[in-house]
Protein backbone atom coordinates (compact mmCIF):
# COMPACT_ATOMS: atom_id res chain seq x y z
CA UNK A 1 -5.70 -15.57 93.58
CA UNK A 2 -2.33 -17.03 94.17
CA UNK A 3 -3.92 -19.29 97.44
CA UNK A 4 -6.21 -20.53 95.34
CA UNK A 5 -3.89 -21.77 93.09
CA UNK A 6 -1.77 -23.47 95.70
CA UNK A 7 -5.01 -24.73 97.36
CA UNK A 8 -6.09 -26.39 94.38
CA UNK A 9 -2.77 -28.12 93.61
CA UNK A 10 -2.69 -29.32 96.85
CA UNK A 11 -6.18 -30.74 96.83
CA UNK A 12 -5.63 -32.27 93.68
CA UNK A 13 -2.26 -33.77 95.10
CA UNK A 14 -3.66 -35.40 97.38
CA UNK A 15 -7.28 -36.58 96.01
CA UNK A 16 -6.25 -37.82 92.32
CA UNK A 17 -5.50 -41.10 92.39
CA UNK A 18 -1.63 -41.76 91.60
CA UNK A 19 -0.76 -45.53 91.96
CA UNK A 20 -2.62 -48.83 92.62
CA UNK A 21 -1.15 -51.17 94.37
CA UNK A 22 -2.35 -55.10 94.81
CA UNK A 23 -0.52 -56.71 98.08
CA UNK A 24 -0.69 -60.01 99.16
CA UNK A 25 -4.71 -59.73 100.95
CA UNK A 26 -5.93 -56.56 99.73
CA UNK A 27 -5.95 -53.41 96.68
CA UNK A 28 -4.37 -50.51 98.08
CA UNK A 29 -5.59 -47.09 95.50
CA UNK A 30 -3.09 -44.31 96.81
CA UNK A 31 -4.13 -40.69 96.03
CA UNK A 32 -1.45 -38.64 97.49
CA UNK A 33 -2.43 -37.88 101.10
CA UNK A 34 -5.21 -40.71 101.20
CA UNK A 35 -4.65 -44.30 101.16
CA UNK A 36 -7.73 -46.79 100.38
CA UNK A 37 -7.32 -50.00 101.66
CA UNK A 38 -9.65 -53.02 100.03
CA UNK A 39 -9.32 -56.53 101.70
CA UNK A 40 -9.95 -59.20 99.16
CA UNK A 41 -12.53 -60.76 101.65
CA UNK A 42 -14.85 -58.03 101.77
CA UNK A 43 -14.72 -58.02 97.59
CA UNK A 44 -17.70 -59.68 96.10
CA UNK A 45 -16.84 -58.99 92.30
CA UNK A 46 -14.31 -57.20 90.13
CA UNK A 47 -15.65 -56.39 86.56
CA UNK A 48 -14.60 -54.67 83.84
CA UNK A 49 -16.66 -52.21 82.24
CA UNK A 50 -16.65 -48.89 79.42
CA UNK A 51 -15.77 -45.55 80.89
CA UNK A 52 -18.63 -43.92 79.60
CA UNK A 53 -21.41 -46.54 81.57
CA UNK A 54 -22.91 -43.51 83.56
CA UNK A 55 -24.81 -45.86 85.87
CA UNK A 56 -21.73 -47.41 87.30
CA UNK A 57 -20.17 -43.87 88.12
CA UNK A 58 -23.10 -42.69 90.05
CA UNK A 59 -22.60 -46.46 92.21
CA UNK A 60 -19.33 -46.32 93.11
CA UNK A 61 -16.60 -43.95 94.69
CA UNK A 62 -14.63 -43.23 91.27
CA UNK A 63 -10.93 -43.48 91.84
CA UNK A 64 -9.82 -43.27 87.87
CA UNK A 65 -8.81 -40.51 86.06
CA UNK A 66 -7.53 -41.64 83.23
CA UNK A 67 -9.67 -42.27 79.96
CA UNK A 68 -9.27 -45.73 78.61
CA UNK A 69 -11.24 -47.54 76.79
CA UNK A 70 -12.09 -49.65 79.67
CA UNK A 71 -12.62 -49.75 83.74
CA UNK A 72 -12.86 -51.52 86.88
CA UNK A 73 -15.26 -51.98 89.45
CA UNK A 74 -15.01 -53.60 92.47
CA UNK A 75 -18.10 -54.21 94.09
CA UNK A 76 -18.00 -54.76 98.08
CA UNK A 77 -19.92 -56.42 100.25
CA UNK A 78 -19.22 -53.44 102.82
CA UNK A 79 -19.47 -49.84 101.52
CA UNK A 80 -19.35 -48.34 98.10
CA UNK A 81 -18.61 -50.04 95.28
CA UNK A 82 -15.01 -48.93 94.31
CA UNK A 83 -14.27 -47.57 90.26
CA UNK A 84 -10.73 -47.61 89.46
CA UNK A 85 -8.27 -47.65 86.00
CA UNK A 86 -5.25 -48.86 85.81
CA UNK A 87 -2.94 -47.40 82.89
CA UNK A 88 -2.37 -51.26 82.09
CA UNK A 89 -5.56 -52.87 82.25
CA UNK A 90 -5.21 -56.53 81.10
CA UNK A 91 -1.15 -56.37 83.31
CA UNK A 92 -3.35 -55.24 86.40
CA UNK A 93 -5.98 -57.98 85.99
CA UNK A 94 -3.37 -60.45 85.43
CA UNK A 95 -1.68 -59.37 88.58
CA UNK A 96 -5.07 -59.11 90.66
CA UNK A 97 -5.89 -62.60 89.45
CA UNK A 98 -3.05 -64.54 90.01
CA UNK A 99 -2.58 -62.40 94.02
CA UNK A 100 -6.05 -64.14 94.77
CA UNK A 101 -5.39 -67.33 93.70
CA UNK A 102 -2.22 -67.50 95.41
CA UNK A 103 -4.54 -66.28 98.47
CA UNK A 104 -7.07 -68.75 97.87
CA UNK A 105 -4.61 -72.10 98.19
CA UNK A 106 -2.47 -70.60 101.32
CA UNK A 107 -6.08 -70.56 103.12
CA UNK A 108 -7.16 -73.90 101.59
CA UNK A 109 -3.60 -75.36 102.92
């Protein structure tokens, strides 16, 4: 009983998601062990959206635990669709939106 204990702490270590990160070209979702990289140019739209819309979950990989009011979902042109939530919401879309824009005039330049 005690190994599955510390197997299931460790899985859960490293498969819930514990920090989102938005660099300079991509969204970086780190879940202990496993690192997600998403290049902004292979996003096609980032939405918000309730929790509880069941038809997103089953479309995209969920990488949110927590249970806001609201989510995010970042739809790909390459793979899955991508379900995330930031503790901050409105601070992470503020962040995401101003890192693309910044993006967007370097390649203009």
């Amino acid at each position: 009983m005690l190994i599955t204990v510390i197997f299931t702490i460790i899985l859960l270590f490293a498969l819930i998601p514990r920090k989102y990160q938005i660099c300079n070209d991509r969204i970086k979702v780190i879940c202990g062990l496993l690192k997600l990289n998403i290049p902004f140019d292979d996003i096609k739209s980032i939405e918000t959206r309730p929790p509880s819309n069941i038809r997103e979950s089953f479309e995209a990989l969920r990488f949110g635990t927590g249970t806001g009011e609201r989510c995010i979902i970042i739809k790909r042109k390459h793979g899955m669709n991508i379900l995330i939530q930031p503790s901050d919401m409105e601070r992470f879309m503020e962040i995401l939106n101003n890192t693309k824009k910044r993006m967007i005039e370097t390649v203009e330049k």
